[in-house]
Protein backbone atom coordinates (compact mmCIF):
# COMPACT_ATOMS: atom_id res chain seq x y z
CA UNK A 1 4.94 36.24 -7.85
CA UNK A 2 6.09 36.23 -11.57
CA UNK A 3 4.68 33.50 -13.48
CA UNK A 4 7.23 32.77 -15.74
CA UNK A 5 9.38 31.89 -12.27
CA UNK A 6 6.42 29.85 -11.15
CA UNK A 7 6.14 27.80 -14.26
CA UNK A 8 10.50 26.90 -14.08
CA UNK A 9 10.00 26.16 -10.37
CA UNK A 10 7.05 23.89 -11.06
CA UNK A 11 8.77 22.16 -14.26
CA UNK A 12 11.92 21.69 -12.17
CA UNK A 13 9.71 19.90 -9.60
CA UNK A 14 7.95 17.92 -11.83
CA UNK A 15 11.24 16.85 -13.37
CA UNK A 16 12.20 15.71 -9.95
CA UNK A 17 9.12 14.24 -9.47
CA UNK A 18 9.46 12.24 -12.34
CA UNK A 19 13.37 11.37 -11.69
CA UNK A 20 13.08 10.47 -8.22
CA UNK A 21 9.52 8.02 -9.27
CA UNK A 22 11.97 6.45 -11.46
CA UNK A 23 15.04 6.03 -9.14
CA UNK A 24 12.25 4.28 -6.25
CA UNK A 25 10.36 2.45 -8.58
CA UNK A 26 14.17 0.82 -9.82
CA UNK A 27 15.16 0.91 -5.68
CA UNK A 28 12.12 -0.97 -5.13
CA UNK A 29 12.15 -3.40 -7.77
CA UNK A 30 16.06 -4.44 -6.99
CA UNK A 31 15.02 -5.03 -3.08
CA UNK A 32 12.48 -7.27 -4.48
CA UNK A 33 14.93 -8.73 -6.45
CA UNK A 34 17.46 -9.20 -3.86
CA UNK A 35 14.65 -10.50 -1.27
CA UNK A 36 14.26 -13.71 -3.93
CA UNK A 37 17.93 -14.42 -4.14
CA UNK A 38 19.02 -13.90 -0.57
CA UNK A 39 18.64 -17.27 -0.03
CA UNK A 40 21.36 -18.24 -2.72
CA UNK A 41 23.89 -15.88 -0.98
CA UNK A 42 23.52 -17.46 2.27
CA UNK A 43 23.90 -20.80 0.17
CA UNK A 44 27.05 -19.21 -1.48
CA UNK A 45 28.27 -17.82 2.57
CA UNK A 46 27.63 -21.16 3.83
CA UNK A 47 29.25 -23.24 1.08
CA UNK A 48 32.60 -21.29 1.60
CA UNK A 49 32.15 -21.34 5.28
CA UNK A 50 31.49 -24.80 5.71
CA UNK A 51 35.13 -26.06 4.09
CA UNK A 52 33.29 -27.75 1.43
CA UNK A 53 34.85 -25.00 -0.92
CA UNK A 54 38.07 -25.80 0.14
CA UNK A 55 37.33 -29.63 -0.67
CA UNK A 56 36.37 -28.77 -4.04
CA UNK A 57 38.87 -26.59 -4.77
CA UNK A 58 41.93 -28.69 -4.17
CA UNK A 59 39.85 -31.23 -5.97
CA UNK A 60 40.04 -28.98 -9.04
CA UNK A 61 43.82 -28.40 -8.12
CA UNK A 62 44.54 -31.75 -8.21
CA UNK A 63 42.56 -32.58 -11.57
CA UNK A 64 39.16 -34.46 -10.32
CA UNK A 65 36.71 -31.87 -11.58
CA UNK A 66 36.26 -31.68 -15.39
CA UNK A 67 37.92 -28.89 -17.46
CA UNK A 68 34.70 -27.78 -19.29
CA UNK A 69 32.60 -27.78 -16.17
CA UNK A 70 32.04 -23.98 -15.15
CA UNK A 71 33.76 -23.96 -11.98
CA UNK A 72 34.09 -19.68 -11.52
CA UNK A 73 33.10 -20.42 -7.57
CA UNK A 74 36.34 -21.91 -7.05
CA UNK A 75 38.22 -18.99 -8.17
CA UNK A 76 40.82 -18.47 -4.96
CA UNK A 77 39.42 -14.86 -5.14
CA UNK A 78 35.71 -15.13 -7.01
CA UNK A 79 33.34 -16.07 -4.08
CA UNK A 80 35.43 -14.15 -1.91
CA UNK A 81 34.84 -10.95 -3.58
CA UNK A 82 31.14 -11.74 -4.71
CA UNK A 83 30.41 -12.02 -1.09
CA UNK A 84 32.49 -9.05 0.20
CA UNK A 85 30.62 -7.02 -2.71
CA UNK A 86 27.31 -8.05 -1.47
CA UNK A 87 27.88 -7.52 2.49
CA UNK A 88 29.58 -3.32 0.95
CA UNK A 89 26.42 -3.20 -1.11
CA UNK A 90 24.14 -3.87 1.56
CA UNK A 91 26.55 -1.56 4.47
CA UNK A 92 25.75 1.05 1.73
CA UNK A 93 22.42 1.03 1.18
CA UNK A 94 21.59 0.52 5.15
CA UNK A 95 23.67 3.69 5.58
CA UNK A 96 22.30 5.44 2.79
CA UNK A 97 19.00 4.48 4.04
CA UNK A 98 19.34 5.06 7.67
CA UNK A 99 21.00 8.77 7.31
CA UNK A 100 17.98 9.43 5.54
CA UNK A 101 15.46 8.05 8.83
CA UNK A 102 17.93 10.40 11.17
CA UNK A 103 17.45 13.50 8.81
């Protein structure tokens, strides 16, 4: 075998080597991450769910809730869409993650 090929083939790998630590060490650490909040989503799921939203929304339409009080969760669309992202987010990475088991 020529060495000079060797040595690129084994640099190549060992830049994968080093990309791919990276990429699961990040993978791992936003699971972890996730794990800690999932709790809040499901809070966030069952506040919408629940019709409490909807109470506290038209109580913002109708002017009970304070102006300066951050109130971005009763955006018509906001906690819609945060919760839509997070159920694509998670479709991905279960596909993502299962193609990989069937390979």
């Amino acid at each position: 075998m020529d060495k000079k090929a060797r040595i690129e083939r084994i640099s190549m790998m060992e830049d994968r080597y080093d990309e791919i630590s990276r990429v699961l060490a990040a993978l791992d650490e936003a699971v972890d991450e996730y794990e800690d909040f999932k709790s809040e989503l499901d809070a966030l799921r069952d506040y919408m769910d629940s019709g409490q939203w909807k109470d506290d929304y038209e109580a913002d339409e109708a002017g009970q809730i304070p102006s300066d009080l951050k109130r971005g969760v009763l955006s018509e669309d906001g906690l819609y869409n945060l919760l839509h992202d997070a159920d694509a987010i998670i479709d991905h990475a279960r596909n993502v993650l299962c193609r990989d088991e069937e390979a």
